[in-house]
C-alpha atoms as a PDB file:
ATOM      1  CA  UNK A   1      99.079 107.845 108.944  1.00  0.00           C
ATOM      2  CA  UNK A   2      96.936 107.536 112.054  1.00  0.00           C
ATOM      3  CA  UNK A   3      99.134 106.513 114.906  1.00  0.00           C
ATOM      4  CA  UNK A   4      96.902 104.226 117.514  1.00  0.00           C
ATOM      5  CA  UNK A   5      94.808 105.611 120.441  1.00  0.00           C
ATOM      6  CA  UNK A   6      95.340 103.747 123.990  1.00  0.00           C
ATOM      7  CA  UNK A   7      91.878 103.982 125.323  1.00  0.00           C
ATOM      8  CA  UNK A   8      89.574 102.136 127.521  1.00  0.00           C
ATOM      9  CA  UNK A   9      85.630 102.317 127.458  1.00  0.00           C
ATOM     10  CA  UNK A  10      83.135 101.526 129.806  1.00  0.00           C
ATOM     11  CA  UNK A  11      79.414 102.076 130.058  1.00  0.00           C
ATOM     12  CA  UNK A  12      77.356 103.359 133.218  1.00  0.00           C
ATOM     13  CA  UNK A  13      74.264 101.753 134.192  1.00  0.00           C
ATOM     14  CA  UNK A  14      72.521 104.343 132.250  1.00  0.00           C
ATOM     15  CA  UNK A  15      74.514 102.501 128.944  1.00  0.00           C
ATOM     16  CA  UNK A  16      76.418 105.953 128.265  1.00  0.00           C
ATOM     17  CA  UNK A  17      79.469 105.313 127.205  1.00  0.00           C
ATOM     18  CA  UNK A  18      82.302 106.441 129.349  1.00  0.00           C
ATOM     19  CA  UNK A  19      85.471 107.110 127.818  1.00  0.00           C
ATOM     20  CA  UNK A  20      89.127 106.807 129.347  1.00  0.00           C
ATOM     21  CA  UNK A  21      91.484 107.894 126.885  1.00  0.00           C
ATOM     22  CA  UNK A  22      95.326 107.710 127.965  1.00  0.00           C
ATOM     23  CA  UNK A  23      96.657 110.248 124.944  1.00  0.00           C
ATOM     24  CA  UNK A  24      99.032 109.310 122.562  1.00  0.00           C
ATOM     25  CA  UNK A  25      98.812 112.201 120.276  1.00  0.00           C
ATOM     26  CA  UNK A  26      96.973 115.526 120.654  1.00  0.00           C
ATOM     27  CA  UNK A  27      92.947 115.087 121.571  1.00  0.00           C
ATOM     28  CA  UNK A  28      91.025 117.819 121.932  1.00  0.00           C
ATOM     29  CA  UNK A  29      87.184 115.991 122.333  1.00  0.00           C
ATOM     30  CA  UNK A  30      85.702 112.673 121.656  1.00  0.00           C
ATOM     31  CA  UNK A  31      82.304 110.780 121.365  1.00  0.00           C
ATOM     32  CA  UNK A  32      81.042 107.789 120.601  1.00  0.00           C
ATOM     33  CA  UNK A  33      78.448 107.541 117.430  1.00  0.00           C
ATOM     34  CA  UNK A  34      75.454 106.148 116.479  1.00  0.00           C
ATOM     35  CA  UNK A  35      74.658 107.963 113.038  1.00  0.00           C
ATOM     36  CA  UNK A  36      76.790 106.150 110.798  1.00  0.00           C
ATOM     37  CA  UNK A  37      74.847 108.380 107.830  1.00  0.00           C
ATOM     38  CA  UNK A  38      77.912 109.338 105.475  1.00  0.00           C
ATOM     39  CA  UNK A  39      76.399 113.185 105.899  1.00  0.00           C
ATOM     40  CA  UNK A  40      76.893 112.821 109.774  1.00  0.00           C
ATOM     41  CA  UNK A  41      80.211 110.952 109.737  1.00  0.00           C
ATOM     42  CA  UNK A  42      81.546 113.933 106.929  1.00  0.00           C
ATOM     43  CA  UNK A  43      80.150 116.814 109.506  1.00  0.00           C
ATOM     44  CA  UNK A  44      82.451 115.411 111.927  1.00  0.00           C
ATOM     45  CA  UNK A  45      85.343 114.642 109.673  1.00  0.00           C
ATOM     46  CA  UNK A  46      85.018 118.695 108.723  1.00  0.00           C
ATOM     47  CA  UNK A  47      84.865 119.579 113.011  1.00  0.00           C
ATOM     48  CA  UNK A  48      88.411 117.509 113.234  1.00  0.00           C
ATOM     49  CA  UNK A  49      86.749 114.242 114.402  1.00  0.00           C
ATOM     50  CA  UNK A  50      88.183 111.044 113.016  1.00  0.00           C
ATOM     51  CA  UNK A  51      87.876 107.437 113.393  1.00  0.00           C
ATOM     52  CA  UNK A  52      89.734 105.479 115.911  1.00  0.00           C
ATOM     53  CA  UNK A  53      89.993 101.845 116.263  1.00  0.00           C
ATOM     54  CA  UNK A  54      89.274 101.107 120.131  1.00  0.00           C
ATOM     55  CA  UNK A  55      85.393 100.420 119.273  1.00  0.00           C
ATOM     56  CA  UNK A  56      83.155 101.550 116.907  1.00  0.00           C
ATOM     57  CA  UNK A  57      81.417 104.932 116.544  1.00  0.00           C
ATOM     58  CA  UNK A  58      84.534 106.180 118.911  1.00  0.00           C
ATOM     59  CA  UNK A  59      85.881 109.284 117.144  1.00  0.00           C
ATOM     60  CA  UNK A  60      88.166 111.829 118.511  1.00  0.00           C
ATOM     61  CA  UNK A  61      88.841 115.412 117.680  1.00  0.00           C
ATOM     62  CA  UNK A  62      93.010 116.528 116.824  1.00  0.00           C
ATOM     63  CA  UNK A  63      94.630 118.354 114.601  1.00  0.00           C
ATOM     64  CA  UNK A  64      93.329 116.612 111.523  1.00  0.00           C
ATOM     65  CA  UNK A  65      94.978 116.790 108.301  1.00  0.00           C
ATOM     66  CA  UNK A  66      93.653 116.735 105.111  1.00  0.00           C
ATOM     67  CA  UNK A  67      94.090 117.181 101.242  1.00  0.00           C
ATOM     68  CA  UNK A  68      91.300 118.951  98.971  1.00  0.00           C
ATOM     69  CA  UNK A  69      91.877 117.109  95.790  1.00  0.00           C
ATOM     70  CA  UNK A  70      90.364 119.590  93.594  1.00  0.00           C
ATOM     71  CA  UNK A  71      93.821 121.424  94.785  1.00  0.00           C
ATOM     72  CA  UNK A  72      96.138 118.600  94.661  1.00  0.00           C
ATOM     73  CA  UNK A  73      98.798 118.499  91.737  1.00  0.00           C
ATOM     74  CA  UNK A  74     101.486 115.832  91.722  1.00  0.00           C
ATOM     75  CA  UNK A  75     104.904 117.281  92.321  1.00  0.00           C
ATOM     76  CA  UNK A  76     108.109 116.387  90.387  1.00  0.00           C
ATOM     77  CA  UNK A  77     109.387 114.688  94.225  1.00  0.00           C
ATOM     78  CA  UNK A  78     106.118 112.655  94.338  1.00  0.00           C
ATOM     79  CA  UNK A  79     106.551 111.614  90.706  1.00  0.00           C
ATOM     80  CA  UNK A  80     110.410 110.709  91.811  1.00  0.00           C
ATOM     81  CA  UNK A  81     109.219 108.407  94.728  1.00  0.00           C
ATOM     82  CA  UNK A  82     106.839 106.444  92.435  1.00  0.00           C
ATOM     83  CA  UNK A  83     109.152 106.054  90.122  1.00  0.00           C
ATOM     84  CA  UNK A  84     112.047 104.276  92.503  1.00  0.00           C
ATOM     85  CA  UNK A  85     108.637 102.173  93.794  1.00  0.00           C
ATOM     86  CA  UNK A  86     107.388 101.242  90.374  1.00  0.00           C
ATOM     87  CA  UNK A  87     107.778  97.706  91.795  1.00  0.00           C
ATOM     88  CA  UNK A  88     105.137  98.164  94.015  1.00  0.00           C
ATOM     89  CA  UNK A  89     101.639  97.881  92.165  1.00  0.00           C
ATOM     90  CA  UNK A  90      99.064  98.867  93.954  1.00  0.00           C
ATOM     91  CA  UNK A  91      95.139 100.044  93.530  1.00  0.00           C
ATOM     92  CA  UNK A  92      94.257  96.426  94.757  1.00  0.00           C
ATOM     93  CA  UNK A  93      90.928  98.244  96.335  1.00  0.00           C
ATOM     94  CA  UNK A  94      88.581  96.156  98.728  1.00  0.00           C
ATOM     95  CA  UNK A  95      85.746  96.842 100.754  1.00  0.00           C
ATOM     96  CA  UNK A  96      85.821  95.477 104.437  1.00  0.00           C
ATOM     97  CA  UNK A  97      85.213  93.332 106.414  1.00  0.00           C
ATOM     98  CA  UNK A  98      86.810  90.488 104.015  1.00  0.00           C
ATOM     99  CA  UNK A  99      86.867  86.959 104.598  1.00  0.00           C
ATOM    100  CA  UNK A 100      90.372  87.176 102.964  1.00  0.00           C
ATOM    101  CA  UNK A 101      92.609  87.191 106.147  1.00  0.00           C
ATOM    102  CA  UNK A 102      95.347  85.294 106.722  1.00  0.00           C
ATOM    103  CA  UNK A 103      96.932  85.296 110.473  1.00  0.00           C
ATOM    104  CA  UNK A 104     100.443  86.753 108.654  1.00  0.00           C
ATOM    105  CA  UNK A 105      98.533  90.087 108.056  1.00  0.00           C
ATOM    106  CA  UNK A 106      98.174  90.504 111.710  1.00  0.00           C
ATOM    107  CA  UNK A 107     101.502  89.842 112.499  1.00  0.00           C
ATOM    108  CA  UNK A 108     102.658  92.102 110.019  1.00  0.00           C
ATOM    109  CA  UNK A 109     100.872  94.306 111.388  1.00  0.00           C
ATOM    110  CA  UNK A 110     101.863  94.170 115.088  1.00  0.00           C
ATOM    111  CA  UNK A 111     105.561  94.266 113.920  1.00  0.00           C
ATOM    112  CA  UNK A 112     104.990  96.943 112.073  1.00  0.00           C
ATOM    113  CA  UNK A 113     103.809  99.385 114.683  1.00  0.00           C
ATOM    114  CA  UNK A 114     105.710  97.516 117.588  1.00  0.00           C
ATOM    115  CA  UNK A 115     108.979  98.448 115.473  1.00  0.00           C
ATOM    116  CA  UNK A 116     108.094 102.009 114.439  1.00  0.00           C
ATOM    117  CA  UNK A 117     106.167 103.637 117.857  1.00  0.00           C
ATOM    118  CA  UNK A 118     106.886 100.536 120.885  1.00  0.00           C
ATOM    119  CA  UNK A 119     105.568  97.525 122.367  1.00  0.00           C
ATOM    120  CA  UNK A 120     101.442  97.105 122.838  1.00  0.00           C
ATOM    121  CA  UNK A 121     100.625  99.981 120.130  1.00  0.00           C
ATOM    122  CA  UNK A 122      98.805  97.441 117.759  1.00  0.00           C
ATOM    123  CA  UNK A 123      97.748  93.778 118.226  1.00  0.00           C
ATOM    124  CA  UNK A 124      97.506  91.079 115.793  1.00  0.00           C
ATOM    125  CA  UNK A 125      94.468  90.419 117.154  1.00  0.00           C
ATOM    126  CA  UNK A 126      93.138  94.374 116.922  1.00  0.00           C
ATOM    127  CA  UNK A 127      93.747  93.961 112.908  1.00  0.00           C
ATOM    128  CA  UNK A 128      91.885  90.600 112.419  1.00  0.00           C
ATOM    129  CA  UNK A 129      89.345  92.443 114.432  1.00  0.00           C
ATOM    130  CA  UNK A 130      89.773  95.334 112.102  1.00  0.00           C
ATOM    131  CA  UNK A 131      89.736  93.548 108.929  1.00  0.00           C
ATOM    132  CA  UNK A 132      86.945  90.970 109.607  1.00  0.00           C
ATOM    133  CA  UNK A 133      84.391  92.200 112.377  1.00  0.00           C
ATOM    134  CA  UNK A 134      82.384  94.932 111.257  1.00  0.00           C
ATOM    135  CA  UNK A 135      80.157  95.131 114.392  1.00  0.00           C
ATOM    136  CA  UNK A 136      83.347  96.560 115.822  1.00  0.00           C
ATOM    137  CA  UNK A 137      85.518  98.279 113.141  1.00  0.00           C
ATOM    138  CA  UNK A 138      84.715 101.359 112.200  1.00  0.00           C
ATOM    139  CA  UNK A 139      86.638 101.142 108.990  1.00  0.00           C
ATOM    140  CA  UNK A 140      85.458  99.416 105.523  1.00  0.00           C
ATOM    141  CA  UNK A 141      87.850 100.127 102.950  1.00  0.00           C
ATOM    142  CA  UNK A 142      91.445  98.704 102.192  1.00  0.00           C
ATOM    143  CA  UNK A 143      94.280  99.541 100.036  1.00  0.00           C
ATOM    144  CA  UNK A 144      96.626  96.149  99.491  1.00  0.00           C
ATOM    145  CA  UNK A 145     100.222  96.761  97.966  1.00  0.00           C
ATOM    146  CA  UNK A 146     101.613  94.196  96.095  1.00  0.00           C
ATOM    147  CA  UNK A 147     104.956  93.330  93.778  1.00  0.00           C
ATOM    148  CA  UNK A 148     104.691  90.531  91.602  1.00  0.00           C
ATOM    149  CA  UNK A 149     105.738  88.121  94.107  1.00  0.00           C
ATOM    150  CA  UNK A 150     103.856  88.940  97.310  1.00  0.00           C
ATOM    151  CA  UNK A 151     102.286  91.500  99.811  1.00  0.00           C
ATOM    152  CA  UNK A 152     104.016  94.340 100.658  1.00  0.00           C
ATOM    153  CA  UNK A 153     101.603  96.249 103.027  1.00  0.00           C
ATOM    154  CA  UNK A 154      98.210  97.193 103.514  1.00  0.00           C
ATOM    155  CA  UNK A 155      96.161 100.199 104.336  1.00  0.00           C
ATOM    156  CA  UNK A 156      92.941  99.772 106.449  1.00  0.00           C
ATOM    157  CA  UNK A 157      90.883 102.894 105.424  1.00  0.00           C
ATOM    158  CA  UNK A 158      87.178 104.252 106.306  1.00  0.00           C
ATOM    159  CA  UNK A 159      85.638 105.536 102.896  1.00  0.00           C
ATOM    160  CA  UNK A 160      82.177 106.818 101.716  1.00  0.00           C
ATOM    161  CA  UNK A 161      81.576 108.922  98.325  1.00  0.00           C
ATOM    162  CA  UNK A 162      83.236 112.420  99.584  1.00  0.00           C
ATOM    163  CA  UNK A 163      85.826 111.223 101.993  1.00  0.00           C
ATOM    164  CA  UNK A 164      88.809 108.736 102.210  1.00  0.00           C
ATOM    165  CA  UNK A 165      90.632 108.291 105.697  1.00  0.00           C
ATOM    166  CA  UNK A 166      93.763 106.489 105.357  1.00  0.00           C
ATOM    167  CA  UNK A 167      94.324 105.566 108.965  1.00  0.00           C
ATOM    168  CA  UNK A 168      96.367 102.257 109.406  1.00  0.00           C
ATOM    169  CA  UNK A 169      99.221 101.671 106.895  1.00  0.00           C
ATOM    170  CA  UNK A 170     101.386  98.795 107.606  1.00  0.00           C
ATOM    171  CA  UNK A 171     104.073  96.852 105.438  1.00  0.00           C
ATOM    172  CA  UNK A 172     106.350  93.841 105.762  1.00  0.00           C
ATOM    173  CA  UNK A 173     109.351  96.029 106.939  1.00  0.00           C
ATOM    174  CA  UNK A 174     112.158  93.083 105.494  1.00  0.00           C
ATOM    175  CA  UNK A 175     110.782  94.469 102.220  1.00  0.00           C
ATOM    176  CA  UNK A 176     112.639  97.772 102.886  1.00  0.00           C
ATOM    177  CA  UNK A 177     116.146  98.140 101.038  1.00  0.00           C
ATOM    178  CA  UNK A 178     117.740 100.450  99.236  1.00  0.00           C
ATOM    179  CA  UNK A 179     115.019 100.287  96.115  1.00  0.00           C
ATOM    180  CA  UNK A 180     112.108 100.555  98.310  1.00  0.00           C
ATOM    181  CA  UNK A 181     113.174 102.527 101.373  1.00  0.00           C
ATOM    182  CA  UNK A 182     110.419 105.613 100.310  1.00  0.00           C
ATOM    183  CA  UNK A 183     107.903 102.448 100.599  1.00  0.00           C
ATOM    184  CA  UNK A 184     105.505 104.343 102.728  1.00  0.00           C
ATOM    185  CA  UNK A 185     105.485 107.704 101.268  1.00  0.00           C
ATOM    186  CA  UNK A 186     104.791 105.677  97.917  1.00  0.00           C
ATOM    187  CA  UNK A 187     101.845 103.896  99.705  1.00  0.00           C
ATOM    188  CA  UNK A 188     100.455 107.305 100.844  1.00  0.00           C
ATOM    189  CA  UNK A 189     100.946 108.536  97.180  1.00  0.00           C
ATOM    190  CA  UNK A 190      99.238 105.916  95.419  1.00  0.00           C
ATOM    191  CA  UNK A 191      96.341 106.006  98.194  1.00  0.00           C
ATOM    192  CA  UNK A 192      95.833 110.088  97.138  1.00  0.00           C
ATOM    193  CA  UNK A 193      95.974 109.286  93.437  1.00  0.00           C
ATOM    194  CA  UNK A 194      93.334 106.909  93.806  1.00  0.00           C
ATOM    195  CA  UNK A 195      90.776 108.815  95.720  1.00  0.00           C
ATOM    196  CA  UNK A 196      91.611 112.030  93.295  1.00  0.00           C
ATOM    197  CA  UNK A 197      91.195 109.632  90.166  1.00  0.00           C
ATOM    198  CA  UNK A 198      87.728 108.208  91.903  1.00  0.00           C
ATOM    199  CA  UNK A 199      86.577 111.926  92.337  1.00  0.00           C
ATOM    200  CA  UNK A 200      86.490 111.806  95.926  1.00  0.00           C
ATOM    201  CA  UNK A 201      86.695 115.227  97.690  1.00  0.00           C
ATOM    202  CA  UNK A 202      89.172 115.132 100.566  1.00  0.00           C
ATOM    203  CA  UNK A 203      91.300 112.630 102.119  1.00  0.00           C
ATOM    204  CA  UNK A 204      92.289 112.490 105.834  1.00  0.00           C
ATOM    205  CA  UNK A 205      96.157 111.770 106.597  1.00  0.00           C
ATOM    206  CA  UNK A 206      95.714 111.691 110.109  1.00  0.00           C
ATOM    207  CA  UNK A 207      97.114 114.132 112.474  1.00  0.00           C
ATOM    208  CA  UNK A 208      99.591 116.559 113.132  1.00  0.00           C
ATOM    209  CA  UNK A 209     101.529 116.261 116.461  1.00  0.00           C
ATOM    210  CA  UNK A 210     105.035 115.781 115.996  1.00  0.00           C
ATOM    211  CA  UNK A 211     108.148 117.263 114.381  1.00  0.00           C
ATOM    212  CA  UNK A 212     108.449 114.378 112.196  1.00  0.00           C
ATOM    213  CA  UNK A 213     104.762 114.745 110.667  1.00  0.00           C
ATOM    214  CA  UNK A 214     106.163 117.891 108.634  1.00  0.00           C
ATOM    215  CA  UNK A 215     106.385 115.277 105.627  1.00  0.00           C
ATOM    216  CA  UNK A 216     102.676 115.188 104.893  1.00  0.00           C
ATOM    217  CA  UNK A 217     103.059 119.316 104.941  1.00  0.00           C
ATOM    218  CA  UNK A 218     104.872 118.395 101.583  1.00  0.00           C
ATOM    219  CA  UNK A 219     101.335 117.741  99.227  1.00  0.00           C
ATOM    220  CA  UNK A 220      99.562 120.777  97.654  1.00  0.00           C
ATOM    221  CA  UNK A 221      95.933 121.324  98.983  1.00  0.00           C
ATOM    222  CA  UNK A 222      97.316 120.562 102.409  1.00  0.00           C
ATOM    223  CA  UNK A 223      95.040 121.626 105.196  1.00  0.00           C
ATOM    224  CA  UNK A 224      95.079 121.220 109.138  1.00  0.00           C
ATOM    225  CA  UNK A 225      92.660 122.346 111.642  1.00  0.00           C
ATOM    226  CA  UNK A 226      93.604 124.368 114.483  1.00  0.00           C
ATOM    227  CA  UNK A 227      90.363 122.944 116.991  1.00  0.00           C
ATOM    228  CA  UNK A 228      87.410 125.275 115.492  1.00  0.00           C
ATOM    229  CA  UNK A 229      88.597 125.903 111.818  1.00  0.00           C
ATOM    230  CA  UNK A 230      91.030 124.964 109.117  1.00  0.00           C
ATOM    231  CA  UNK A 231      93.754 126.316 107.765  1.00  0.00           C
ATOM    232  CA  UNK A 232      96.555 126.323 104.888  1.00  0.00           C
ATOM    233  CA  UNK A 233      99.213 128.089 106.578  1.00  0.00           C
ATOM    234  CA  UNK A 234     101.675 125.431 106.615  1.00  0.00           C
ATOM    235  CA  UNK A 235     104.400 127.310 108.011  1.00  0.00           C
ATOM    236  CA  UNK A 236     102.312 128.118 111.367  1.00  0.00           C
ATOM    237  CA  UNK A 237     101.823 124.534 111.825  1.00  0.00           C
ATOM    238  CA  UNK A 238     105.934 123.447 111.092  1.00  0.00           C
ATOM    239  CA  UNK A 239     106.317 126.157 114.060  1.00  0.00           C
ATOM    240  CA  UNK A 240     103.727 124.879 116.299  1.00  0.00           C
ATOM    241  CA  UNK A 241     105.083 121.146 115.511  1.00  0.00           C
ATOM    242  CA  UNK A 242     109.120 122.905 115.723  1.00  0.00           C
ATOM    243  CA  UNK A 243     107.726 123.317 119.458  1.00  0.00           C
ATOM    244  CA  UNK A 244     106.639 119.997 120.549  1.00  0.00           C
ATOM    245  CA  UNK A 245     108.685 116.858 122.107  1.00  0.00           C
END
């Protein structure tokens, strides 16, 4: 999961754009595109850039993870975790921007990430943006998660025919008891699955900046980049997130 970038843009009279970033996680670079090619946008995916949401073409270079799916093989634990969430059905795929929104989505959204990382991280308003207005979302794919009597969660994803970046999960947190506590890990899952079974070639988990993001170290073809290359040394990275606060 991507966790939300606090930034602020401008533009000079010159109509660069001027970026004030207030970090939230590890940023290393970032730029604002115009080349929305899918060659150009995988370049930068492979230099650590991703997508943010605060406008679109803004990127920003971290320490990226990623999965080569050629490598990944589903362990026995990931084949638990689906099992105990075999209520949750799921590879309800969509393209975005959709004229399917429904003002609860936001609000399950803003409770989502208001509950899990504080007050202000994501606005209702910054995921009807997100899922309707493509002039300033940078992301067009979506993963909805359903049981057989409503919507779980969603995950608002940027895709193109190499690449799958699942950046904004979200679910309806009342949903999680005792049978569905692994709810997001079994989101994540299913997301993988689906871009292996599609053939894609990677897909991007977000980034690596805290003790607690050791659980997406747990998938096989695991990579993270270290700011000019990437690596599968796992055990380098636990140490370098062992260090943080």
């Amino acid at each position: 999961m991507m966790l939300p970038v606090q930034a602020s843009f401008s533009r000079s009279p010159a109509h660069s754009r001027i970026v004030k970033i207030k970090p939230v996680y590890l940023i290393w670079n970032k730029k604002t595109i115009n080349d929305f090619s899918p060659e150009s946008i995988n370049t930068l995916y492979n230099d650590g850039y991703v997508f943010t949401r605060t406008g679109k073409g803004d990127m920003i270079q971290t320490r990226s993870l990623r999965i080569d799916l050629s490598q990944f093989d589903i362990s026995s634990e990931n084949r638990r975790i689906l099992r105990k969430t075999d209520q949750l059905l799921t590879n309800i795929h969509s393209s975005l921007p959709t004229d399917n929104y429904h003002w609860s989505i936001g609000k399950m959204a803003h409770d989502f990430y208001e509950t899990k990382f504080g007050k202000g991280t994501f606005s209702a308003n910054k995921a009807k943006e997100l899922f309707t207005d493509k002039t300033k979302s940078n992301f067009n794919s979506l993963f909805e998660y359903r049981n057989e009597n409503q919507t779980i969660g969603y995950a608002i994803c940027y895709e193109n025919s190499l690449i799958l970046h699942y950046a904004y999960p979200f679910y309806e947190l009342g949903t999680v008891n005792s049978e569905l506590k692994n709810i997001g890990m079994s989101m994540m899952l299913q997301a993988i699955l689906s871009a292996k079974e599609r053939g894609l070639k990677y897909i991007y988990l977000g980034s690596a900046q805290r003790p607690t993001d050791t659980y997406k170290l747990q998938f096989s073809g695991i990579e993270w980049f270290q700011e000019k290359n990437w690596s599968k040394n796992t055990e380098e990275l636990k140490e370098t997130l062992a260090q943080q606060t």
